[in-house]
Protein backbone atom coordinates (compact mmCIF):
# COMPACT_ATOMS: atom_id res chain seq x y z
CA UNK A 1 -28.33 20.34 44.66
CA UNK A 2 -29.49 23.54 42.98
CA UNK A 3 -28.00 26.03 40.72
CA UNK A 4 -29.25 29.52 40.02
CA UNK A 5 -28.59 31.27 36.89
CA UNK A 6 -27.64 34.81 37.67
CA UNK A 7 -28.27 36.15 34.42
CA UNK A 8 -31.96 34.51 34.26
CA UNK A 9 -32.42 34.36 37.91
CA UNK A 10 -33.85 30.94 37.42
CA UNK A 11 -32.81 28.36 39.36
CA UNK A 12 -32.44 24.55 38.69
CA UNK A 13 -32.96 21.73 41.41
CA UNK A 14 -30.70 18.19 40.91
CA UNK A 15 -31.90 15.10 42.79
CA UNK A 16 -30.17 11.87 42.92
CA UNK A 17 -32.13 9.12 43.20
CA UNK A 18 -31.59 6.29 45.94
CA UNK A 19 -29.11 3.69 45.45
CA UNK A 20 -27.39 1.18 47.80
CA UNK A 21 -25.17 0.16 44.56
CA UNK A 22 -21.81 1.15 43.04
CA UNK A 23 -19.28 3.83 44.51
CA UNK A 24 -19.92 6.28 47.32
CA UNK A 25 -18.93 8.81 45.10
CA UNK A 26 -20.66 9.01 41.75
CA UNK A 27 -18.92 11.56 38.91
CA UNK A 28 -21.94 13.07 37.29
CA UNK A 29 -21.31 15.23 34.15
CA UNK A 30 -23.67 18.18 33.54
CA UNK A 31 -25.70 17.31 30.92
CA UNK A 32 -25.11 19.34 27.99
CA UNK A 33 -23.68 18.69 24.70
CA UNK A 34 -19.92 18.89 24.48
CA UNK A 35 -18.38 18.74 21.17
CA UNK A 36 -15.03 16.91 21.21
CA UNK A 37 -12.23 16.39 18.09
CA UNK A 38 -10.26 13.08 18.17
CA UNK A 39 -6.52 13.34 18.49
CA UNK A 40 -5.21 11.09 16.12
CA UNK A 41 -6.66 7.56 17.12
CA UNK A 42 -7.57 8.20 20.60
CA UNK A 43 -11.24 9.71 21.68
CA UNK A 44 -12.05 10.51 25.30
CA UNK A 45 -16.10 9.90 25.97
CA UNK A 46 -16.19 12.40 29.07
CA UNK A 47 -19.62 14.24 29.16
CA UNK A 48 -23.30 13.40 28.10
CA UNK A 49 -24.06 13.67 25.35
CA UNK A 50 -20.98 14.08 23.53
CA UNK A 51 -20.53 15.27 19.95
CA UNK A 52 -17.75 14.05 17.84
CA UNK A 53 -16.84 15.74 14.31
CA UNK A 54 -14.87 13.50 12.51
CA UNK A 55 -12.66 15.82 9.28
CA UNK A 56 -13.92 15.39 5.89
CA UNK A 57 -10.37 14.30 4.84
CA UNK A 58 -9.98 11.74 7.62
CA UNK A 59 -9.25 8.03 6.46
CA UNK A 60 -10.89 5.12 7.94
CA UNK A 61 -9.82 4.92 11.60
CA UNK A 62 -10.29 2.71 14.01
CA UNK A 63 -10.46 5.04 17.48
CA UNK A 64 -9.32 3.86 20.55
CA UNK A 65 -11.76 4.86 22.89
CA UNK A 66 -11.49 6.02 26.73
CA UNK A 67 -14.71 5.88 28.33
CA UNK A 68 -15.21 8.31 31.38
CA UNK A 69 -18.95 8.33 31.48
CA UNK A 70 -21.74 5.83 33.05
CA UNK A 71 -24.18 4.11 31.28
CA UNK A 72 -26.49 5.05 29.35
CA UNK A 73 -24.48 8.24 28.05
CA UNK A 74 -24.53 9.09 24.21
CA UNK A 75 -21.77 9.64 21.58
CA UNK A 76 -23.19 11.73 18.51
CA UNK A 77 -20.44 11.06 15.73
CA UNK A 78 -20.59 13.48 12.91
CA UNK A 79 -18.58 11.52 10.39
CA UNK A 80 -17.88 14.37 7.44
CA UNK A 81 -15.17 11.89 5.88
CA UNK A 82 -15.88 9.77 3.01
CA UNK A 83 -14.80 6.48 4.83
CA UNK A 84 -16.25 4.37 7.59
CA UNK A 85 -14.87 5.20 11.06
CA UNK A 86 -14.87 2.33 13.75
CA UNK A 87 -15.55 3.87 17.09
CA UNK A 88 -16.34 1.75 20.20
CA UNK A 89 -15.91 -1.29 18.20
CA UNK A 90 -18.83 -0.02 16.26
CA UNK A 91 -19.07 0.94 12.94
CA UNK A 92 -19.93 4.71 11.76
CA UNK A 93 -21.08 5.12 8.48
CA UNK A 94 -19.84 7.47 6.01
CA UNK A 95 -21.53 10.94 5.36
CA UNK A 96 -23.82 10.05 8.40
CA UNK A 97 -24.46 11.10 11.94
CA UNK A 98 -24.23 7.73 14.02
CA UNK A 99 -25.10 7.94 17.68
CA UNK A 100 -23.88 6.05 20.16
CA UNK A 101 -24.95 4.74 23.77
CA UNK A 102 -23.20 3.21 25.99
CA UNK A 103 -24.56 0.66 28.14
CA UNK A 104 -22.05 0.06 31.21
CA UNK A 105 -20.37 -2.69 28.79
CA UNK A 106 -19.71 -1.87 25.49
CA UNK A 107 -21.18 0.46 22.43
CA UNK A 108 -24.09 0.04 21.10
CA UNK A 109 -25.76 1.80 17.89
CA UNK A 110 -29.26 3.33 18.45
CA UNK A 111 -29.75 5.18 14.85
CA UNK A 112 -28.29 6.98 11.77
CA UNK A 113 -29.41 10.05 10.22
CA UNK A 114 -28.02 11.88 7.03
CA UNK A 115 -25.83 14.98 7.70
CA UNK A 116 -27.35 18.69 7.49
CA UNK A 117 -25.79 20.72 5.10
């Protein structure tokens, strides 16, 4: 597949590579970074990656968590609040950016960094 930018006039070429496994037809998201806002306890993981701002004033959630993505698709959580959130079944530490993978399974933590000002 190929896009062209019409602005730039440069154009991008998508391959898929071969694979006898899985569905016919494979929902890929375009990979740039989508910031999403839970609402309430629910979270939809729909695009890769994914960034998710969690409010300073939020208390510690657990969110319920619709995945929409394949593996190995990443879930930046920008937790602002001064309480642990639980997202994926893991833990995301407060005033820290935790981010996410997910493997096809389950959630899985692959680092922690302190939040820009």
């Amino acid at each position: 597949m190929s896009y062209i930018n019409m602005k730039s006039r440069r154009s991008f070429d998508f391959v898929a590579p071969y694979s006898e496994e899985g569905d016919r037809c494979i929902q890929i998201p375009f990979p740039v970074a989508v910031t999403r806002k839970p609402e309430g306890k629910d979270l939809i993981h729909d695009c890769n990656p994914q960034i998710v701002d969690i409010a300073a004033a939020t208390a510690a959630t657990t969110f319920a968590l619709d995945t929409q993505v394949q593996a190995g698709s990443l879930l930046i959580i920008r937790n602002a609040s001064a309480a642990a959130q639980t997202i994926g079944d893991v833990a995301c530490a407060a005033s820290k950016v935790t981010t996410l993978m997910y493997d096809g399974n389950a959630y899985i933590s692959i680092g922690t960094s302190a939040m820009s000002e």
